[in-house]
N, C-alpha and C. Protein backbone atom coordinates (compact mmCIF):
# COMPACT_ATOMS: atom_id res chain seq x y z
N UNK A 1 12.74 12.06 10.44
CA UNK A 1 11.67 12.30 9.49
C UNK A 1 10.38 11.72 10.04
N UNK A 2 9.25 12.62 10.05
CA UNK A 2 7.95 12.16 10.68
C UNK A 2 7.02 11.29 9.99
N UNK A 3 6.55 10.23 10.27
CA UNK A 3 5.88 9.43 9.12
C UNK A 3 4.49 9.98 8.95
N UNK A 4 4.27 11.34 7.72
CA UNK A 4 3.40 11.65 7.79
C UNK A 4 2.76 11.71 5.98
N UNK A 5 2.01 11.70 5.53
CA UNK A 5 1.60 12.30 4.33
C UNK A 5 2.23 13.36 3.95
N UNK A 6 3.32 14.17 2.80
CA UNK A 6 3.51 14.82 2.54
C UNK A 6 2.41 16.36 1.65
N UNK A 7 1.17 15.54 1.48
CA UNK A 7 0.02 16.26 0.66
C UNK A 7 -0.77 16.75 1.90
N UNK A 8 -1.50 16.04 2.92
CA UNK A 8 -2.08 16.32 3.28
C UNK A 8 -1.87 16.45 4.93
N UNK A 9 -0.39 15.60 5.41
CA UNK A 9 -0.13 15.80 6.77
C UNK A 9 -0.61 14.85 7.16
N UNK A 10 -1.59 13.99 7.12
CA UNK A 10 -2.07 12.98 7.90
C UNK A 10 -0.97 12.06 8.96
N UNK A 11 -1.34 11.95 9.36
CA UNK A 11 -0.23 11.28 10.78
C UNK A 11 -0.88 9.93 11.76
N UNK A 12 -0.19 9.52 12.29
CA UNK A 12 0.13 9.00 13.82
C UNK A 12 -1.49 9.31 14.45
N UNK A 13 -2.32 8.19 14.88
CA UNK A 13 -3.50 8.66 16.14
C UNK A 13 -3.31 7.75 17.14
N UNK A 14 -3.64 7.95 17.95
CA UNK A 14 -3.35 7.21 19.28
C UNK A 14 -5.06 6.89 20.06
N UNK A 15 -4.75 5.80 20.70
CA UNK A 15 -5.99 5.02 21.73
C UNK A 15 -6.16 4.37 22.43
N UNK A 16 -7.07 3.68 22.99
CA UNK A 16 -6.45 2.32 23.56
C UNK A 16 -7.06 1.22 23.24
N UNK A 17 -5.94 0.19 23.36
CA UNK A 17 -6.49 -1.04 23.40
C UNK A 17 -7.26 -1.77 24.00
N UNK A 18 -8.58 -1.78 23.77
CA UNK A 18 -9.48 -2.17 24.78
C UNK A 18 -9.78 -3.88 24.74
N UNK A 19 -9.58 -4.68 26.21
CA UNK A 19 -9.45 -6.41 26.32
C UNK A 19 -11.02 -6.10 26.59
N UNK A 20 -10.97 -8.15 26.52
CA UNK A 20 -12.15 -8.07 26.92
C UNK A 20 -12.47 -7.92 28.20
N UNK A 21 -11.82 -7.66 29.15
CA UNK A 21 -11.78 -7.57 30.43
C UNK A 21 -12.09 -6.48 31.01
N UNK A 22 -11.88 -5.18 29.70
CA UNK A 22 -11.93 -3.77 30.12
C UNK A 22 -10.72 -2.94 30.07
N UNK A 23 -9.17 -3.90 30.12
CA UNK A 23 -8.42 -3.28 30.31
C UNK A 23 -8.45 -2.55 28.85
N UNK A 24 -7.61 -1.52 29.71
CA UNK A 24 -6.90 -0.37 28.49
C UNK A 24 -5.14 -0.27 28.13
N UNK A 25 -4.81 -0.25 27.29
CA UNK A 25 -3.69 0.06 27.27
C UNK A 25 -3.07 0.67 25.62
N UNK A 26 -2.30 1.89 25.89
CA UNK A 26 -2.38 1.99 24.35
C UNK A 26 -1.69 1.98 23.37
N UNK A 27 -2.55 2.20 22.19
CA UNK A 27 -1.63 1.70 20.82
C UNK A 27 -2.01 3.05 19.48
N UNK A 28 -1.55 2.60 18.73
CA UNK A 28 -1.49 3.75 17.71
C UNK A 28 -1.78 3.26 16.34
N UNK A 29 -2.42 4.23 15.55
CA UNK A 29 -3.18 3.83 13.83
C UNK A 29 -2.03 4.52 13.55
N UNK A 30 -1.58 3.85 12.32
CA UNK A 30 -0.71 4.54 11.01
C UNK A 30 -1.21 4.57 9.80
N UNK A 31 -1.04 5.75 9.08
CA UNK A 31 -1.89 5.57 8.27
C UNK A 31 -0.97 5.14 7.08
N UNK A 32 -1.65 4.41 5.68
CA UNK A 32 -0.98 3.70 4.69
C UNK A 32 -0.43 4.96 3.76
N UNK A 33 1.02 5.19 3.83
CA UNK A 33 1.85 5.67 3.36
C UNK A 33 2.15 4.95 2.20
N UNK A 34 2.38 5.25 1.22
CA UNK A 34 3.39 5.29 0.04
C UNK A 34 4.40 5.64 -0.31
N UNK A 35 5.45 5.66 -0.86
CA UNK A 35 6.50 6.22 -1.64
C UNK A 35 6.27 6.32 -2.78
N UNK A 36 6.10 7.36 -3.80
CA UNK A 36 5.37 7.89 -4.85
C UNK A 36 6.46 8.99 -5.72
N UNK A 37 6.87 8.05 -6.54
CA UNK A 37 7.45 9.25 -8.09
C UNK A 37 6.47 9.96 -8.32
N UNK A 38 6.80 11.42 -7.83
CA UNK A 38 5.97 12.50 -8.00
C UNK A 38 5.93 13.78 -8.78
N UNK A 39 5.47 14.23 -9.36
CA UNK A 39 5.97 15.79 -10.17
C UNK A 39 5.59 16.82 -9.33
N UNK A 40 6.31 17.44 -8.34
CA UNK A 40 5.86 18.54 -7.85
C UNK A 40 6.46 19.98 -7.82
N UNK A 41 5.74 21.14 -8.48
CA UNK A 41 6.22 22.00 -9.02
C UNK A 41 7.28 22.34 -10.78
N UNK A 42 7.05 21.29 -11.30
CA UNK A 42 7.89 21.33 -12.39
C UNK A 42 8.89 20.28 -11.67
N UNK A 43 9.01 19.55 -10.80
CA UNK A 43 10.34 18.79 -10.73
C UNK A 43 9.87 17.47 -10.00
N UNK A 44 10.91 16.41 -10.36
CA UNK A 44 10.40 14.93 -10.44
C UNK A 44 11.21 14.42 -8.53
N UNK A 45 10.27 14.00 -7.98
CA UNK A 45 11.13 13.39 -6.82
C UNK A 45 9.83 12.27 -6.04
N UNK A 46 10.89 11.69 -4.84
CA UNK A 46 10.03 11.08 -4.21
C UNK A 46 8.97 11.21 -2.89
N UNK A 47 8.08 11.05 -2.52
CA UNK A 47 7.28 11.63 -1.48
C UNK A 47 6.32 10.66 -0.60
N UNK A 48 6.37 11.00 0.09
CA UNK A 48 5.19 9.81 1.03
C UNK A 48 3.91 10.16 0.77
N UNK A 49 2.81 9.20 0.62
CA UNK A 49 1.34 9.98 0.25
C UNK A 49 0.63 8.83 0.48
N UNK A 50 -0.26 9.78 1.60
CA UNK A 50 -1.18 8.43 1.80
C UNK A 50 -2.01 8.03 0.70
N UNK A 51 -2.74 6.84 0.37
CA UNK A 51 -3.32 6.69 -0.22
C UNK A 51 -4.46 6.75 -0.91
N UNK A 52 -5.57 7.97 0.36
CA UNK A 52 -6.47 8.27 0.12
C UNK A 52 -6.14 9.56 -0.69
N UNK A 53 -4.84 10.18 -0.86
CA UNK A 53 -4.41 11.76 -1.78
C UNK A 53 -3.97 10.49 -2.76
N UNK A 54 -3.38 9.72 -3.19
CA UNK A 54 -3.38 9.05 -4.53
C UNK A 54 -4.67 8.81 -5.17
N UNK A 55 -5.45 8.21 -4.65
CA UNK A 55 -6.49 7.81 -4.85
C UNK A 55 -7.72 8.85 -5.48
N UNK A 56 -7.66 10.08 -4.78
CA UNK A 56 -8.55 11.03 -5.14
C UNK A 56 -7.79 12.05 -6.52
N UNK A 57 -6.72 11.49 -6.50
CA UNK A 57 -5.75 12.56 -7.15
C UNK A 57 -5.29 14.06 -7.15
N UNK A 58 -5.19 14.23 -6.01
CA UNK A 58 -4.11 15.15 -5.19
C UNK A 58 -2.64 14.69 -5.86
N UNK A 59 -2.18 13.65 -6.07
CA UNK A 59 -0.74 13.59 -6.18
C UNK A 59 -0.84 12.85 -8.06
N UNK A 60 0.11 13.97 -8.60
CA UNK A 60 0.04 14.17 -9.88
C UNK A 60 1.42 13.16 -9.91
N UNK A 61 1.48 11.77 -10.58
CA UNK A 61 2.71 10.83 -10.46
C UNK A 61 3.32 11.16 -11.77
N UNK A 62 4.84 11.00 -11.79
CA UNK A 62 5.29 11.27 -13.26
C UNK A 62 5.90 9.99 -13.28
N UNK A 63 6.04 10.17 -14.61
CA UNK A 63 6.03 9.27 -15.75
C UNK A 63 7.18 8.28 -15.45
N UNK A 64 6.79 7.09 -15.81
CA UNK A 64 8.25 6.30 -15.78
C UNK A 64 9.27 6.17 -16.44
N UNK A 65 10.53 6.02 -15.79
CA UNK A 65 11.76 6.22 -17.00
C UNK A 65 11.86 4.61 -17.35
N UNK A 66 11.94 4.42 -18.55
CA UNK A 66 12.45 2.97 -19.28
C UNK A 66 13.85 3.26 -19.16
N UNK A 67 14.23 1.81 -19.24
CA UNK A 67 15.87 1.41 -19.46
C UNK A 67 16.61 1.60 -20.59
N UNK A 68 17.31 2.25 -21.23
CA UNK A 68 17.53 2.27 -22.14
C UNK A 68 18.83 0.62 -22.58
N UNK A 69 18.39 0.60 -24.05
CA UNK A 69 19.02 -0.49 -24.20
C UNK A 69 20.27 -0.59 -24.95
């Protein structure tokens, strides 16, 4: 499974690490994923979403289940 945003795809970027020396060598941004109770299409499940699609509200969250007692 690819660690990507399920809303918008966002992914994995790559670069390098630049010393102070000049050297290069490289490394990679991830972007802040979530796991998110989601309603999508009429049905309740879980989904990865970055936080900038939570945030803007792209990802419609459903409701929480209480415990019953």
């Amino acid at each position: 499974m690819a660690r990507e945003c399920d809303i918008c795809g966002k992914s994995r970027s790559v670069g390098n690490r630049v010393s102070h020396a000049n050297n290069r060598s490289k490394r990679t941004w991830r972007p802040n994923l979530q796991r998110v109770h989601a309603n999508l299409n009429g049905t309740v499940r879980f989904i990865l979403a970055c936080t900038r699609c939570i945030r803007s509200g792209k990802v419609i969250k459903a409701a929480q289940r209480t415990k019953a007692a």
